[in-house]
C-alpha atoms as a PDB file:
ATOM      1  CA  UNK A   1    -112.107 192.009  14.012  1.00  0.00           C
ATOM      2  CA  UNK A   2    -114.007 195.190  14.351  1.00  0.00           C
ATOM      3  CA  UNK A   3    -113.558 197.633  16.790  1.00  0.00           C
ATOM      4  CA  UNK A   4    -115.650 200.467  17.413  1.00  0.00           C
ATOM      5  CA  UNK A   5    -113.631 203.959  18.249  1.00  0.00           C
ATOM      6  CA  UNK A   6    -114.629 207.273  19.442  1.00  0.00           C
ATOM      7  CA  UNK A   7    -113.576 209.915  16.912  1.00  0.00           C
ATOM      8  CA  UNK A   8    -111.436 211.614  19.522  1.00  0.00           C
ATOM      9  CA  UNK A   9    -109.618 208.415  20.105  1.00  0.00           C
ATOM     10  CA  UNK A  10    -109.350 208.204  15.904  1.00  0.00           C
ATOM     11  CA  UNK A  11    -108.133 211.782  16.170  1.00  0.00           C
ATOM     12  CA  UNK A  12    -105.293 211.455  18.943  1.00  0.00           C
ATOM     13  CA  UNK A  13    -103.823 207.913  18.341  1.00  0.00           C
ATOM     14  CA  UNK A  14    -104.152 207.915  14.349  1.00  0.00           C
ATOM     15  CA  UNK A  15    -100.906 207.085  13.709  1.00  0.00           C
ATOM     16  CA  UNK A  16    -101.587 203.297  16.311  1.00  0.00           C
ATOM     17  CA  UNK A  17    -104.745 203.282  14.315  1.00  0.00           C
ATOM     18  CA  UNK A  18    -103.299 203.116  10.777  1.00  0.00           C
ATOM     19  CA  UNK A  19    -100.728 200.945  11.808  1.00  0.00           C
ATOM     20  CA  UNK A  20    -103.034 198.367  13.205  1.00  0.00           C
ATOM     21  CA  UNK A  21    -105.414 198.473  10.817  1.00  0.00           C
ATOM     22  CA  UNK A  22    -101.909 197.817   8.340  1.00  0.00           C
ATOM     23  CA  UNK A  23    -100.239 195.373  10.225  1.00  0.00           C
ATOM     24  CA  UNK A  24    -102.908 193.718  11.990  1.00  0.00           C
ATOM     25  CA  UNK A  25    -105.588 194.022   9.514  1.00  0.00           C
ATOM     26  CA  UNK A  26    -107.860 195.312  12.119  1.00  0.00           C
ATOM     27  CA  UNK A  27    -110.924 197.403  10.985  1.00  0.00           C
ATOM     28  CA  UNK A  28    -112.353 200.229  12.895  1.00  0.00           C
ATOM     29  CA  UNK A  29    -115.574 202.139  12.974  1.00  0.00           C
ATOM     30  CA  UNK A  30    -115.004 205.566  14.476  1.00  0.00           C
ATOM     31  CA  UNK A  31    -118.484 206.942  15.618  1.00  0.00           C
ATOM     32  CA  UNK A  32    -119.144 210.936  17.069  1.00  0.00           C
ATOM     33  CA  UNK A  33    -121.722 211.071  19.803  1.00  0.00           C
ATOM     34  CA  UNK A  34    -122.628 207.342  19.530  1.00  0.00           C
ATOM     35  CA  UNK A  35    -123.466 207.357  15.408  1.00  0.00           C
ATOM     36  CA  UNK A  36    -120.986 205.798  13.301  1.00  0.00           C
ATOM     37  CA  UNK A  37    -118.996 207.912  10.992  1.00  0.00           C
ATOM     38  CA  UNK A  38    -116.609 206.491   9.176  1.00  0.00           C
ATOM     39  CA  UNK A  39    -114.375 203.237   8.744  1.00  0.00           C
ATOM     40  CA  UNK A  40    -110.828 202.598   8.401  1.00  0.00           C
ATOM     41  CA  UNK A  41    -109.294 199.195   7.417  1.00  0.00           C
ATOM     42  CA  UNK A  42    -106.130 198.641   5.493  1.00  0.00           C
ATOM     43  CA  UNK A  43    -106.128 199.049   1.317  1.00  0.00           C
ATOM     44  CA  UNK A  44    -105.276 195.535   1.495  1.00  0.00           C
ATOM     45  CA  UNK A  45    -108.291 195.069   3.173  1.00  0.00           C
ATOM     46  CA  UNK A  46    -110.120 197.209   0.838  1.00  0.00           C
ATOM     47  CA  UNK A  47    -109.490 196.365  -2.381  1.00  0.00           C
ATOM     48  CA  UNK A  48    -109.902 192.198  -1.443  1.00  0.00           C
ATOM     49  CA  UNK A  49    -113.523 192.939   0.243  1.00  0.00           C
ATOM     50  CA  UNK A  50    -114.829 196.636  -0.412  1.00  0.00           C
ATOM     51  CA  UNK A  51    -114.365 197.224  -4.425  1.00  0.00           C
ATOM     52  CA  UNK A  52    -115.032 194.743  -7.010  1.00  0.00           C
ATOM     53  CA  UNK A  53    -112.321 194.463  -9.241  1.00  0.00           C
ATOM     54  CA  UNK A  54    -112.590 193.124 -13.276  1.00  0.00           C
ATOM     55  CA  UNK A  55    -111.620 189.638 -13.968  1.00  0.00           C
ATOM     56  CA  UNK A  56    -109.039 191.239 -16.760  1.00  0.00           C
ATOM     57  CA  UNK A  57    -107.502 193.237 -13.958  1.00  0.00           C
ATOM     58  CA  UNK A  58    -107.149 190.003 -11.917  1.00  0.00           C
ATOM     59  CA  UNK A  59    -106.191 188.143 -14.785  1.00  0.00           C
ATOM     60  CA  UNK A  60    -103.405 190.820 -15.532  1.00  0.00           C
ATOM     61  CA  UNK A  61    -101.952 190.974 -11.724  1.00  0.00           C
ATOM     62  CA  UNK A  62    -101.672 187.082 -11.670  1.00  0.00           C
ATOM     63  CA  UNK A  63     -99.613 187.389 -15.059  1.00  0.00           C
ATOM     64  CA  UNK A  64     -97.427 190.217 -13.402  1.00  0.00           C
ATOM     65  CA  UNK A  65     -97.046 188.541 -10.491  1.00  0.00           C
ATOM     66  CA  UNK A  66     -95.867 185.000 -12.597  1.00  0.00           C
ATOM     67  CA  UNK A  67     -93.292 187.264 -14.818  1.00  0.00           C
ATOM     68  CA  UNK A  68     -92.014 188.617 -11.354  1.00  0.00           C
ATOM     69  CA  UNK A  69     -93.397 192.237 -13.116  1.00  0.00           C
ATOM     70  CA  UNK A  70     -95.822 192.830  -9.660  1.00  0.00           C
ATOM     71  CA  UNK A  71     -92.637 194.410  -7.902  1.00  0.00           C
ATOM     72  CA  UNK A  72     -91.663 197.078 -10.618  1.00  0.00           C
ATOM     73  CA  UNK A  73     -92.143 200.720  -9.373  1.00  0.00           C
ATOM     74  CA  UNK A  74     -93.949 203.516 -11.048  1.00  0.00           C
ATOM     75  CA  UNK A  75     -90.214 204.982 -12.490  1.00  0.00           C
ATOM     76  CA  UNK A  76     -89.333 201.310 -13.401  1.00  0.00           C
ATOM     77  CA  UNK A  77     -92.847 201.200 -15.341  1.00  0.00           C
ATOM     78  CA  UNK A  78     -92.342 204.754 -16.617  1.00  0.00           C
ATOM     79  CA  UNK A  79     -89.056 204.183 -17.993  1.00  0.00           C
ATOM     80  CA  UNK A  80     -90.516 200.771 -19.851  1.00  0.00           C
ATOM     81  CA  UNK A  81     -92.899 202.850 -21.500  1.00  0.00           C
ATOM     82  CA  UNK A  82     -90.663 205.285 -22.787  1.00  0.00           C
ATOM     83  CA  UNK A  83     -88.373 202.657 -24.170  1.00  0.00           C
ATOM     84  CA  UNK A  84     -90.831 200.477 -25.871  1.00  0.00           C
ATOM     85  CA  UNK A  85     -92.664 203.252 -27.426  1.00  0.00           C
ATOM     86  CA  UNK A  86     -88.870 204.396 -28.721  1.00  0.00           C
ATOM     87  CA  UNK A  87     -88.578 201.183 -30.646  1.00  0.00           C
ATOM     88  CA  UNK A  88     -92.138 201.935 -31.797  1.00  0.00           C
ATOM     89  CA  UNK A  89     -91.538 205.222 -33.190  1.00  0.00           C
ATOM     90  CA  UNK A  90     -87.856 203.458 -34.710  1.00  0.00           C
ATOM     91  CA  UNK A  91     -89.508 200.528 -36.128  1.00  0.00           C
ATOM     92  CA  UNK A  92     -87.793 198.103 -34.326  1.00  0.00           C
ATOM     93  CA  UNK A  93     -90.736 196.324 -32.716  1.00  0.00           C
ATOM     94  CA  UNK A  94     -94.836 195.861 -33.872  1.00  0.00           C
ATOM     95  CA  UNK A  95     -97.317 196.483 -31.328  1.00  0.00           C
END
């Protein structure tokens, strides 16, 4: 559901704001002197309905998220990379 906010309201209860739109997947349209401004909805929310993503992206997310790989972190990925291009640079694997 969308909700339309007055940028002062945006301003002072931001934190409520953010959290609903997380939690509750509520979107808002924050207007200044009656003309709309801006809108804030959840990245969940914006990645499924605002950007279009490539198939091979999708394609690749469903395969992480089979091999369990959709929870690693950015150091657990980091630290992957390092290691596999070490056995590169060894020899001991083939791209």
């Amino acid at each position: 559901m969308t909700k339309i906010i007055p940028a002062l309201t945006a301003r002072t209860r931001f934190g409520e704001v953010i959290r609903r739109a997380r939690e509750r997947g509520e979107r808002f349209i924050v207007d200044k002197r009656g003309e709309p401004q801006v809108v804030i909805l959840s990245i969940e929310d914006y990645l499924q309905n605002v950007v279009k993503r490539p198939e091979s992206l999708t394609q690749l997310q469903r395969i992480a998220k089979r091999r369990g790989l959709d929870t690693m972190t950015v150091t657990d990925i980091d630290r992957e990379v390092r290691r596999i291009r070490k056995e590169l640079s060894r020899g001991k694997r083939t791209p």
